[in-house]
N, C-alpha and C. Protein backbone atom coordinates (compact mmCIF):
# COMPACT_ATOMS: atom_id res chain seq x y z
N UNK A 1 142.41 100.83 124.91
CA UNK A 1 140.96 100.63 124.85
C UNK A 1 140.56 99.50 125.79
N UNK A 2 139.67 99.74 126.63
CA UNK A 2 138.93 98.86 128.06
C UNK A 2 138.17 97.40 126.59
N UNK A 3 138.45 96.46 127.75
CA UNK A 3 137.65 94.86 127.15
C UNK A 3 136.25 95.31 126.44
N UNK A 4 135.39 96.45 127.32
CA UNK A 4 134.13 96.51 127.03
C UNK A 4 134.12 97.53 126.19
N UNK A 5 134.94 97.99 125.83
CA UNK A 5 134.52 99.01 124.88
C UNK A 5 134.93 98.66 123.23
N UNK A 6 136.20 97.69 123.69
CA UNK A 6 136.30 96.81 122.16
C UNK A 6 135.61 96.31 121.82
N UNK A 7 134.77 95.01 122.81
CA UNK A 7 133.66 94.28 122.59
C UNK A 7 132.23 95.13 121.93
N UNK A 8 132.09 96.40 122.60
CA UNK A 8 131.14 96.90 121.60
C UNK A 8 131.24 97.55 120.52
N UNK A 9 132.41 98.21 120.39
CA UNK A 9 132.74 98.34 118.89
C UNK A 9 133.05 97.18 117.81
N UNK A 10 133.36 95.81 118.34
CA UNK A 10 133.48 94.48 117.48
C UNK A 10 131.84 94.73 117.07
N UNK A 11 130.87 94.45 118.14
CA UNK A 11 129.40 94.09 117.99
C UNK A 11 129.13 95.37 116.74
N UNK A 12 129.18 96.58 116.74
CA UNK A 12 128.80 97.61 116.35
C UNK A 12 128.91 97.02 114.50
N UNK A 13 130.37 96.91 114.13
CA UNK A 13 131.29 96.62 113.21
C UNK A 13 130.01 95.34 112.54
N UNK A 14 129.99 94.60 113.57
CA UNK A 14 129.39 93.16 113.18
C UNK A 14 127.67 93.25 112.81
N UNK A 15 127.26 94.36 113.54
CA UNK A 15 125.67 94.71 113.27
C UNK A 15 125.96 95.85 111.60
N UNK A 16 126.83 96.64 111.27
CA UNK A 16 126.61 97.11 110.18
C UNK A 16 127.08 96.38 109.03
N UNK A 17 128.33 95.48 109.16
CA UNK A 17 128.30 94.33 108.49
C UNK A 17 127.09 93.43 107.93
N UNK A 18 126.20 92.74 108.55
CA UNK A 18 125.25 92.54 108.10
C UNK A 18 124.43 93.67 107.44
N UNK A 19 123.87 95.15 107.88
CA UNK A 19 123.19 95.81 106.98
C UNK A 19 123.77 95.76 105.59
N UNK A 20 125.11 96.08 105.50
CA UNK A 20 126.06 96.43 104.50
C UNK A 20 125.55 95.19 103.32
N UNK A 21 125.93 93.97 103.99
CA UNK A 21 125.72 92.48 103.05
C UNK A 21 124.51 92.56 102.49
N UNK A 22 123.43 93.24 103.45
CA UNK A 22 122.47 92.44 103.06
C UNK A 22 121.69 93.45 102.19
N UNK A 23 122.16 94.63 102.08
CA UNK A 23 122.00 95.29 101.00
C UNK A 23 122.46 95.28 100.20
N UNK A 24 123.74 95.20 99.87
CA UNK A 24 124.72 95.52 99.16
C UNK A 24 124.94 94.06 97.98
N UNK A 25 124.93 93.10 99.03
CA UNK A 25 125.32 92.08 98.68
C UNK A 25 126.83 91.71 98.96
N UNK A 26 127.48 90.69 98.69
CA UNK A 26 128.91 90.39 99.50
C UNK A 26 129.82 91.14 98.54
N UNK A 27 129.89 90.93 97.28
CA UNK A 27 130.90 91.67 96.32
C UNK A 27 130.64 93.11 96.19
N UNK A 28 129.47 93.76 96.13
CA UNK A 28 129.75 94.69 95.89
C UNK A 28 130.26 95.55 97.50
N UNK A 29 129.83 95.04 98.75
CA UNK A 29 130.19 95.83 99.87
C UNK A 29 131.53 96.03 100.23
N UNK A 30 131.56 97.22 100.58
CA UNK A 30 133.59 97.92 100.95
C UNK A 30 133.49 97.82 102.06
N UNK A 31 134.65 97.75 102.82
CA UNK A 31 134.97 97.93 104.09
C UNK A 31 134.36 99.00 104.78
N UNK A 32 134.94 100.30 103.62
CA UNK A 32 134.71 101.37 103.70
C UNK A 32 132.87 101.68 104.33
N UNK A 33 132.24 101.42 103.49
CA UNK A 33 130.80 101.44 103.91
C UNK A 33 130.31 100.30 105.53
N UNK A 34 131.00 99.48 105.78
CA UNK A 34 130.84 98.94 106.85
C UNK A 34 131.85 100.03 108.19
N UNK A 35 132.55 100.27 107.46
CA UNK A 35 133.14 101.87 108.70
C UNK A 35 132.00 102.36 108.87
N UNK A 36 131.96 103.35 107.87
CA UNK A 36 131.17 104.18 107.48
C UNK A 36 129.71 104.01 108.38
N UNK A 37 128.79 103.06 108.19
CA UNK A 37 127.59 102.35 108.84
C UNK A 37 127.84 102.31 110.68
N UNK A 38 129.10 101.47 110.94
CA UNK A 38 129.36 101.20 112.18
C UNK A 38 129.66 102.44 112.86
N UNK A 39 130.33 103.88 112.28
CA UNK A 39 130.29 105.13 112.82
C UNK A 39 132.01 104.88 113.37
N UNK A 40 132.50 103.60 112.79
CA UNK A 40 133.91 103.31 113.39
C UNK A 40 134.77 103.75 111.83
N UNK A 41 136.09 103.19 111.87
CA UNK A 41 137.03 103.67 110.78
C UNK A 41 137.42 102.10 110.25
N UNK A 42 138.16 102.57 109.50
CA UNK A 42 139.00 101.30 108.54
C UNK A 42 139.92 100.97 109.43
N UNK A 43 140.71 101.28 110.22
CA UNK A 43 141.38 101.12 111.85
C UNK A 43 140.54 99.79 112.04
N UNK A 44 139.48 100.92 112.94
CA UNK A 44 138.87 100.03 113.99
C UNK A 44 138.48 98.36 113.15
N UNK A 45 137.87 98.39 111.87
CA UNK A 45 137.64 97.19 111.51
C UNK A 45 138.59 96.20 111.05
N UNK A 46 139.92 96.52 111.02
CA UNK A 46 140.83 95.40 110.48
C UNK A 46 141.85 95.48 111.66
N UNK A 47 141.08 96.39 113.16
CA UNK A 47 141.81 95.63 114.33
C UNK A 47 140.68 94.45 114.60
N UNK A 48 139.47 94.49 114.49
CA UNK A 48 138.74 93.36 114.77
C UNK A 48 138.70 91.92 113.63
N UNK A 49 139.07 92.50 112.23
CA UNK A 49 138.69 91.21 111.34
C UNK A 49 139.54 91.78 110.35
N UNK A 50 140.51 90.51 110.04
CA UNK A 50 141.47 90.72 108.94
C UNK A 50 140.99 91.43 107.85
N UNK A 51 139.82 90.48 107.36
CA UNK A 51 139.11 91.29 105.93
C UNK A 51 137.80 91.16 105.43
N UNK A 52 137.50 91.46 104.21
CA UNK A 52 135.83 91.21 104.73
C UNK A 52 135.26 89.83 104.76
N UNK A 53 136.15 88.92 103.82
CA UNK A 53 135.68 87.21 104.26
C UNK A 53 135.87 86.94 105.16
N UNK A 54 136.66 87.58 106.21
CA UNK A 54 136.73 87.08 107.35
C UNK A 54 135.71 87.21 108.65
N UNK A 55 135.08 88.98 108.21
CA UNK A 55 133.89 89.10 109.07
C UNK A 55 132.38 88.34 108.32
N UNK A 56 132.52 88.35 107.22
CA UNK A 56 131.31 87.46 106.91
C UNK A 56 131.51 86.21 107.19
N UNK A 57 132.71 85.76 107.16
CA UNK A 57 132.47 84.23 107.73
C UNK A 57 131.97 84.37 109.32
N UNK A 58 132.61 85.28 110.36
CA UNK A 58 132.17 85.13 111.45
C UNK A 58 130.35 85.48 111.55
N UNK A 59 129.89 86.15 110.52
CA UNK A 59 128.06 86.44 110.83
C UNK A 59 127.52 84.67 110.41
N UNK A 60 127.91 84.77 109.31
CA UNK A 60 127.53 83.50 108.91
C UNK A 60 127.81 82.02 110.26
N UNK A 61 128.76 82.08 111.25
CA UNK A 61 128.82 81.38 112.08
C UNK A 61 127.66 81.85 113.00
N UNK A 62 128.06 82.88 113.46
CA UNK A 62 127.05 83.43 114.50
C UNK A 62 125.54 82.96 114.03
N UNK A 63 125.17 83.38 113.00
CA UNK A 63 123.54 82.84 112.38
C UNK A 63 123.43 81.70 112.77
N UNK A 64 123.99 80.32 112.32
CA UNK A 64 123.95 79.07 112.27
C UNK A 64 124.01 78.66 113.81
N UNK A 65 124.86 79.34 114.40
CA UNK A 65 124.84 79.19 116.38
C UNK A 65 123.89 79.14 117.07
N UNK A 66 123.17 80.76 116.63
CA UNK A 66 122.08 81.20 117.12
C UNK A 66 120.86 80.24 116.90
N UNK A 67 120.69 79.69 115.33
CA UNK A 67 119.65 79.12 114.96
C UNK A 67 119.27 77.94 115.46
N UNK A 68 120.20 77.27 115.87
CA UNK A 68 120.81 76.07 116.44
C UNK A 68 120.68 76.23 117.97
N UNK A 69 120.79 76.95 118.48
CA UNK A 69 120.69 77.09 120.13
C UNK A 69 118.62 77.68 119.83
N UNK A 70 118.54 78.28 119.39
CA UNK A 70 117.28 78.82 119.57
C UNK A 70 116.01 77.60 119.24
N UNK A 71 116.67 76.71 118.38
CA UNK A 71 115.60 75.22 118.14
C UNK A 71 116.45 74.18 119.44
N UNK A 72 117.04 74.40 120.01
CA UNK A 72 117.30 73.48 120.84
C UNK A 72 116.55 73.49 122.13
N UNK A 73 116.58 75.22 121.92
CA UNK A 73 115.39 76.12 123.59
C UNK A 73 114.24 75.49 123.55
N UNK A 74 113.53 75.80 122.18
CA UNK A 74 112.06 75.06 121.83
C UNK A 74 111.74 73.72 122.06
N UNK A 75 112.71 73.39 121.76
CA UNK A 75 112.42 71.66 121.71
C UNK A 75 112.64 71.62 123.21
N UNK A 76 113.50 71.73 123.79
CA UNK A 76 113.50 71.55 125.50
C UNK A 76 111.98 71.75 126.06
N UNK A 77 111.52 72.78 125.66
CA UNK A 77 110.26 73.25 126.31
C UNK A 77 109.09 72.78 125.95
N UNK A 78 109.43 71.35 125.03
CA UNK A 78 108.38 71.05 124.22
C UNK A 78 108.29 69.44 124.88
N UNK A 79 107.08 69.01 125.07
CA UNK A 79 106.56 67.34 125.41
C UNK A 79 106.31 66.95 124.35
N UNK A 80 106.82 65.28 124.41
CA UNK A 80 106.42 64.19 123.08
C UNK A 80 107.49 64.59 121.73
N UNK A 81 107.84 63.47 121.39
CA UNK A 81 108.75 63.49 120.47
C UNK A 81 108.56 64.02 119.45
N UNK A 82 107.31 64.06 118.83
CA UNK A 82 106.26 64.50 117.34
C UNK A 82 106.48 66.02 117.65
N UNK A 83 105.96 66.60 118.84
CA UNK A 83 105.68 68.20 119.23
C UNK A 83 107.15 68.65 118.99
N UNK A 84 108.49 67.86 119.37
CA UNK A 84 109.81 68.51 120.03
C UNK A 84 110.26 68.76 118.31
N UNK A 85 109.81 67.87 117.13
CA UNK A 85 109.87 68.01 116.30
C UNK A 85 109.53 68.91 115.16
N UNK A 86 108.25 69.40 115.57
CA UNK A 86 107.45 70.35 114.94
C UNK A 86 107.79 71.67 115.74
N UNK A 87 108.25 71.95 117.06
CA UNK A 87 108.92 72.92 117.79
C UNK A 87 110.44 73.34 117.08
N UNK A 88 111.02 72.11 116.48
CA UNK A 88 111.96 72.42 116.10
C UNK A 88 112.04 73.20 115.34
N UNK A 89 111.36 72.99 113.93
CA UNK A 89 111.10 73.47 112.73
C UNK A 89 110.66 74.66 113.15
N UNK A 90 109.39 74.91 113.67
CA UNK A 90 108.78 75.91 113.85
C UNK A 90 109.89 76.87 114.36
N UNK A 91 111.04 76.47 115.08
CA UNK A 91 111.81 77.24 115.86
C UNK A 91 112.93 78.00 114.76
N UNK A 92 113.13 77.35 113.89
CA UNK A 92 114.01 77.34 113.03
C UNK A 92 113.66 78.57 111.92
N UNK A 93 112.32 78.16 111.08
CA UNK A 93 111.32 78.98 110.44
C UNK A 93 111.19 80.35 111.11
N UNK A 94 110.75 80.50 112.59
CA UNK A 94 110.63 81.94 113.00
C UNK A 94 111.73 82.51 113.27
N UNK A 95 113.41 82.16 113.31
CA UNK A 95 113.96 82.72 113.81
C UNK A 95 114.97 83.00 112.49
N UNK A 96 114.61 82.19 111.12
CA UNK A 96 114.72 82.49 109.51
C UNK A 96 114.35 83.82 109.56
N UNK A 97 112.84 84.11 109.73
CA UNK A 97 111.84 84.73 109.60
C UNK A 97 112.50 86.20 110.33
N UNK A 98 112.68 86.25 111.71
CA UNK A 98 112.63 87.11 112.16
C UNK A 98 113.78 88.03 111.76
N UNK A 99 115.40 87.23 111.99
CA UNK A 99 116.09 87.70 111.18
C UNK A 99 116.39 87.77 110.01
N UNK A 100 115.48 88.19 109.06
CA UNK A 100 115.61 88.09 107.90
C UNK A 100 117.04 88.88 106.63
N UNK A 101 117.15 89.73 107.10
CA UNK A 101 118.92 89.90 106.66
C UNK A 101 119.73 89.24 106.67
N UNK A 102 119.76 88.22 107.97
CA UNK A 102 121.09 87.44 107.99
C UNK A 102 120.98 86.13 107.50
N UNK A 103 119.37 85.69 106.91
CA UNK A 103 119.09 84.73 106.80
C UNK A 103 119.18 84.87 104.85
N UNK A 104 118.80 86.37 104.11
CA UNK A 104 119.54 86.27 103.31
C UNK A 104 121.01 85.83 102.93
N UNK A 105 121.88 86.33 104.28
CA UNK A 105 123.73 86.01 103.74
C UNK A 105 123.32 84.60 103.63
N UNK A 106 123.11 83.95 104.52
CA UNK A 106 123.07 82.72 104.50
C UNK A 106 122.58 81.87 103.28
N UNK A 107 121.17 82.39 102.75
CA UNK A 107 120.21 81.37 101.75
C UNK A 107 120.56 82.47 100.45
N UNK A 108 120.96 83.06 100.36
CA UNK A 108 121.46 83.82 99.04
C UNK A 108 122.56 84.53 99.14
N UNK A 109 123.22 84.98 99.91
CA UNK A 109 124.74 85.79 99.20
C UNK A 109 125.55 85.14 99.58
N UNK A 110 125.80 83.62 100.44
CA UNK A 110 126.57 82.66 100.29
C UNK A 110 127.09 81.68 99.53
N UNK A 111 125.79 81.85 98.42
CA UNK A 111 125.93 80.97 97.65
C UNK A 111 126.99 81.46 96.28
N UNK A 112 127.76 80.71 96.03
CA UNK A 112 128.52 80.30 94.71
C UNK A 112 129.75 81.44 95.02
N UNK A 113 130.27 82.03 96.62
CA UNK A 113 131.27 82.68 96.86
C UNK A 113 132.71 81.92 97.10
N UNK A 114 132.81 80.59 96.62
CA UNK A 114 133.91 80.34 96.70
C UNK A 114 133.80 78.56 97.36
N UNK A 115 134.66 78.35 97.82
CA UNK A 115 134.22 76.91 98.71
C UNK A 115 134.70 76.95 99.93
N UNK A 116 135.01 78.06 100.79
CA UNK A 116 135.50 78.50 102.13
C UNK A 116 133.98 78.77 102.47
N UNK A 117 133.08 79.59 102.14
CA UNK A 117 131.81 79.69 102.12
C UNK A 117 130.50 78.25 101.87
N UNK A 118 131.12 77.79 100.94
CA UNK A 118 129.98 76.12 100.41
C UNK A 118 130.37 75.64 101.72
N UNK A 119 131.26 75.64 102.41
CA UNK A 119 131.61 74.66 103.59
C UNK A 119 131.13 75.17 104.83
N UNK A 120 130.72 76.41 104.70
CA UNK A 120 130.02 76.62 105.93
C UNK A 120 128.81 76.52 105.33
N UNK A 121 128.37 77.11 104.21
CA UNK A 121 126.71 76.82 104.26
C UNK A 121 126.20 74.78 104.65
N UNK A 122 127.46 74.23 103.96
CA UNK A 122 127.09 72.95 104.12
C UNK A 122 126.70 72.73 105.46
N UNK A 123 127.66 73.05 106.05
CA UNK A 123 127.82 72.58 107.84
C UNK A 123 126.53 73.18 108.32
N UNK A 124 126.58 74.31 108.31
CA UNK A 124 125.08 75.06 108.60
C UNK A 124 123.49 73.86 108.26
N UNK A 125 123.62 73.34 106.77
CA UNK A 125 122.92 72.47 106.71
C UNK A 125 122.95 70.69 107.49
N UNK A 126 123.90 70.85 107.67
CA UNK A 126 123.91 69.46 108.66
C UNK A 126 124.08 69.95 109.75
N UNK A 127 124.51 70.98 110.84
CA UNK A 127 123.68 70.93 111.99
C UNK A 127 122.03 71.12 112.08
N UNK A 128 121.87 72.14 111.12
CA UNK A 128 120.29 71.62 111.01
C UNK A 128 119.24 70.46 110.94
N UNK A 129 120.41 69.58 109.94
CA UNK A 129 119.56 68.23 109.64
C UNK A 129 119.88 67.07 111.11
N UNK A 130 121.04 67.20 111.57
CA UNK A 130 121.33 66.56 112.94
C UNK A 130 120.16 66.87 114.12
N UNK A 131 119.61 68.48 114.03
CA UNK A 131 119.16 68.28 114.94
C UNK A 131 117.52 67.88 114.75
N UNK A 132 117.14 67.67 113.32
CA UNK A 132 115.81 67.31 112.60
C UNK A 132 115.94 65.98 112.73
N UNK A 133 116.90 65.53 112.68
CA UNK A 133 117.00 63.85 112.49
C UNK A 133 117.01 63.23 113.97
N UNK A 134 117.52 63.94 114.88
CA UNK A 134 117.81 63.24 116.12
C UNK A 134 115.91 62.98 116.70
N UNK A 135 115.42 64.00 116.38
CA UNK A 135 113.94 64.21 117.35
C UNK A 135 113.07 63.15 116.16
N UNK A 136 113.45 63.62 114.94
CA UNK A 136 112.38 62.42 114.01
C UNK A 136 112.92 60.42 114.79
N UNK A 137 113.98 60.56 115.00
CA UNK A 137 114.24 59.01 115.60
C UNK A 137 114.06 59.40 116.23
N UNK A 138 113.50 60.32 117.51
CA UNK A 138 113.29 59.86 118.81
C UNK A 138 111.64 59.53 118.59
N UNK A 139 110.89 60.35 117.69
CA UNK A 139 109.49 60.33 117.01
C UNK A 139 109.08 58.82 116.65
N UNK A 140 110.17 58.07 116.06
CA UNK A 140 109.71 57.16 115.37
C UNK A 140 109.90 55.35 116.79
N UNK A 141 110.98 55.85 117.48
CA UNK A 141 111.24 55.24 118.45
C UNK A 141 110.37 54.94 119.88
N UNK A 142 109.50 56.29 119.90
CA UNK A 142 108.20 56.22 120.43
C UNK A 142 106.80 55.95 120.37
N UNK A 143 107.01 55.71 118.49
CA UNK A 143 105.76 54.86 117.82
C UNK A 143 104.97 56.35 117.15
N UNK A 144 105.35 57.31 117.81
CA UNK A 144 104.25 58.78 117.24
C UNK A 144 104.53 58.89 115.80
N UNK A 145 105.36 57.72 114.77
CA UNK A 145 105.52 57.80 113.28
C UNK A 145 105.88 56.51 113.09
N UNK A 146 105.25 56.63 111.78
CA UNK A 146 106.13 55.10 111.16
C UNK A 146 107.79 54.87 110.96
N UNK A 147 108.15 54.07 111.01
CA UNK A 147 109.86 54.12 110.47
C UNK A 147 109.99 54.65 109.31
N UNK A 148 111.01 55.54 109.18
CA UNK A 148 111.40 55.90 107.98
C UNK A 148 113.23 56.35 108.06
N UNK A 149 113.70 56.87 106.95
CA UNK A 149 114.98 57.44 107.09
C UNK A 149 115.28 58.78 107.92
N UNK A 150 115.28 58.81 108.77
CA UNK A 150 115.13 60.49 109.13
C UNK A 150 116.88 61.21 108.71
N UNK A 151 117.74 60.98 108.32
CA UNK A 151 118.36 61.36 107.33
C UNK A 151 117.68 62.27 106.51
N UNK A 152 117.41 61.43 105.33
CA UNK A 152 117.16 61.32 104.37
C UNK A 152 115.62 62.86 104.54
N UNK A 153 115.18 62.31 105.45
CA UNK A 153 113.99 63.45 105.55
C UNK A 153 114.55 64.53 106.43
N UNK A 154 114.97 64.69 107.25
CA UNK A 154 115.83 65.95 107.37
C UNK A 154 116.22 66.52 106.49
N UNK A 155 117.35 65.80 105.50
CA UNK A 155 117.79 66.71 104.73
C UNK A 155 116.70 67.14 103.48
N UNK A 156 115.71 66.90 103.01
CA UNK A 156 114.49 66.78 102.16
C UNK A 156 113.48 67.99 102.84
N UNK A 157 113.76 67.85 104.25
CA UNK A 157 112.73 68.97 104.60
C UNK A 157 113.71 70.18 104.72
N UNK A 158 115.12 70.03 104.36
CA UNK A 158 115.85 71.48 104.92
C UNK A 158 115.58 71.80 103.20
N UNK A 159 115.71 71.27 102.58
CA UNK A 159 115.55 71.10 101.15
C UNK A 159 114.57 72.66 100.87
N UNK A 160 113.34 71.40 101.07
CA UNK A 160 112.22 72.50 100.83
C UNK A 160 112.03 74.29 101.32
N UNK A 161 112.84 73.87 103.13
CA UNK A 161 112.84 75.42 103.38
C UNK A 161 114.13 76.00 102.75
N UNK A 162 114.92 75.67 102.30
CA UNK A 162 115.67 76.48 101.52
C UNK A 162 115.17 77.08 100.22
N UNK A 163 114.62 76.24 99.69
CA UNK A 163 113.90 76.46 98.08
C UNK A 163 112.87 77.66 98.17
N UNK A 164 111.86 77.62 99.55
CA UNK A 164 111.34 78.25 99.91
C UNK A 164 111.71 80.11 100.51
N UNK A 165 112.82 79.65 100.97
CA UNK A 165 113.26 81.03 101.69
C UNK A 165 114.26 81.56 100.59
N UNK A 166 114.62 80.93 99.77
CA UNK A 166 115.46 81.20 98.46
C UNK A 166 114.47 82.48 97.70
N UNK A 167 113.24 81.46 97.31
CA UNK A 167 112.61 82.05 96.26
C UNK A 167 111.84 83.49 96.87
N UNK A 168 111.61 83.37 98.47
CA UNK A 168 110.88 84.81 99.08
C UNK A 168 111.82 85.54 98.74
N UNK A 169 113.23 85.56 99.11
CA UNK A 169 114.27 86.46 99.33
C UNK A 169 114.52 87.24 98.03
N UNK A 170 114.98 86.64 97.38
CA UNK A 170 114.86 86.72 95.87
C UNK A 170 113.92 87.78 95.17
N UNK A 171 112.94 87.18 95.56
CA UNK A 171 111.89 87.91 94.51
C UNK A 171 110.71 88.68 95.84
N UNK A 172 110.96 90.23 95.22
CA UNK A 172 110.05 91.33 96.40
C UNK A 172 108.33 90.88 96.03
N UNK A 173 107.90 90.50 95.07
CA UNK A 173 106.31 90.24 95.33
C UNK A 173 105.83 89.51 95.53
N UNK A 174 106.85 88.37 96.30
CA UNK A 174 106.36 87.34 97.08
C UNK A 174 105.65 87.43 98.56
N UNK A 175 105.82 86.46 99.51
CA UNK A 175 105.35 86.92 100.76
C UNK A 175 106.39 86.99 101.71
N UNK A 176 105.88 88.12 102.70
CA UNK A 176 107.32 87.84 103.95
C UNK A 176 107.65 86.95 104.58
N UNK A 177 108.89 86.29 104.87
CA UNK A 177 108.91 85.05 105.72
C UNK A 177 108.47 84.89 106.46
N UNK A 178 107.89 85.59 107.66
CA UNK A 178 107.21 85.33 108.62
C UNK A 178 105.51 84.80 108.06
N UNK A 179 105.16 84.97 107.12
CA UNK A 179 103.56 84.91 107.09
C UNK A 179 103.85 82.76 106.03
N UNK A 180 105.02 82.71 106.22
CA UNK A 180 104.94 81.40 105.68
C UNK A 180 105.52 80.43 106.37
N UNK A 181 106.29 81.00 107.63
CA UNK A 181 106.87 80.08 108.60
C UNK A 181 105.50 79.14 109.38
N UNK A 182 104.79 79.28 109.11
CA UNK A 182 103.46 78.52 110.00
C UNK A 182 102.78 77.66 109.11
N UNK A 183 102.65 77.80 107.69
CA UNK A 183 102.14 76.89 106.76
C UNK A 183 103.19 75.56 106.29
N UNK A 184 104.77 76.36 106.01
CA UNK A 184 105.35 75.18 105.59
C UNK A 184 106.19 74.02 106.97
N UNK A 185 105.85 74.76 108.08
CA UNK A 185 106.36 73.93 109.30
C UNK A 185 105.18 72.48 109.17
N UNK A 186 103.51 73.48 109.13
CA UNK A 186 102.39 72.50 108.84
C UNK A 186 102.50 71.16 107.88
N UNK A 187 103.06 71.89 106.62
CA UNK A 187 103.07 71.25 105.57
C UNK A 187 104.02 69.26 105.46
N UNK A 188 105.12 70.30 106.16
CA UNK A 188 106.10 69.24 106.39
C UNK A 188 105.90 68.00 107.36
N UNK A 189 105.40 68.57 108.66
CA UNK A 189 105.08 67.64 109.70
C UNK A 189 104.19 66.84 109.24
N UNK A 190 102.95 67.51 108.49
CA UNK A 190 102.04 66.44 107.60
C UNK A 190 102.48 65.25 107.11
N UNK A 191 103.25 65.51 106.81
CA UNK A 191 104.23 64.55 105.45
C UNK A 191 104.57 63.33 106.23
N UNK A 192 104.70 63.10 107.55
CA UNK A 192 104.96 61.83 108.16
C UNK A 192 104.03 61.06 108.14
N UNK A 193 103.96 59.71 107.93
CA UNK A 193 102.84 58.83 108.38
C UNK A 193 102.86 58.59 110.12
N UNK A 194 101.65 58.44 110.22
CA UNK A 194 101.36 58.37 111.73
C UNK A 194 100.88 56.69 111.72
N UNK A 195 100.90 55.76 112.66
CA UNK A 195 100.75 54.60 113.10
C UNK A 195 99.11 54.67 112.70
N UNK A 196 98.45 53.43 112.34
CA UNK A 196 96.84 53.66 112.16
C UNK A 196 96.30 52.39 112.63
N UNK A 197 95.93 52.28 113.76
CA UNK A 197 95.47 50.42 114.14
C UNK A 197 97.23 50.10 115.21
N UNK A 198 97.80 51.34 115.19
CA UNK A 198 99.24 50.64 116.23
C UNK A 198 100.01 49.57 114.57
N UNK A 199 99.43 49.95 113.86
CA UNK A 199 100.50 49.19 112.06
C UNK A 199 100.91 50.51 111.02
N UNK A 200 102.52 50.22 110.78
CA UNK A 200 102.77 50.94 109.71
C UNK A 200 103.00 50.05 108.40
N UNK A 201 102.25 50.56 107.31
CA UNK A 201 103.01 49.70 106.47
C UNK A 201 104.48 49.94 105.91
């Protein structure tokens, strides 16, 4: 089998994998049905991934990569430390939003699968908060906020969008993520004090 033709049967494997999860959920999905979906065999998927924790750990990487490179694009393209900040989020929120399947594995069928899994959702949450925290000190270092912990508020604002994207996912008569990625990006950035007279207290 040619480089490119493995590579798209890996991708194939890896796109019905996620349908599989994110219907199915992680325990109840078979291999079998991720064949089955991908149009490949039980072969083809345990020449690409030992087993199925092993391909959900690789989506679950891939998500957190993606999410992470895609708020890094925004913020590049963004002026002033306050904006690169609110680009971030915002970047983060729509791309929750857009992929919303994979953002279930992540904010619900990761949870309570073991601690090979807690350790990536963790990590997942501290590259997030690293890259919330780096732009809030660059925010606060430029005077566009008062001093505060940006720690501490990173991880407080990943907080909230988890609680948030928890409870959409969860429950169908809520709203779609996309129609709330623009209010709670608002909500949060609010939440900083801004300098008033050039004094914070």
């Amino acid at each position: 089998m040619r480089a490119r033709d493995k590579e798209g049967t890996r991708q194939r494997i890896i796109e019905a994998a996620l349908e599989v999860f994110a219907d199915k959920g992680y325990n109840d999905a078979l291999v079998d049905d991720i064949a089955r979906t991908s149009d490949t065999s039980k072969g083809a998927f345990y020449f690409h991934f030992p087993s199925k924790h092993a391909i959900f750990e690789s989506l679950l990487h891939t998500l957190v990569e993606r999410l992470v490179n895609d708020a890094e694009g925004a913020i590049d393209r963004s002026e002033g430390a306050l904006d690169k900040v609110e680009s971030a989020l915002q970047t983060v929120l729509a791309t929750l939003s857009k992929h919303e399947k994979a953002t279930r594995l992540l904010f619900v069928e990761a949870s309570g699968l073991g601690r090979a899994f807690d350790r990536q959702v963790r990590a997942a949450h501290q590259a997030f908060a690293k890259v919330i925290a780096r732009h809030l000190q660059a925010a606060v270092d430029d005077g566009s906020i008062c001093p505060l912990d940006v720690e501490l508020t990173a991880y407080a604002w990943l907080g909230a969008i988890h609680e948030v994207l928890y409870m959409t996912l969860i429950d169908d008569s809520k709203k779609r993520l996309e129609t709330l990625a623009t209010p709670l990006c608002q909500l949060l950035v609010r939440s900083l004090k801004r300098p008033v007279d050039n004094a914070c207290d």
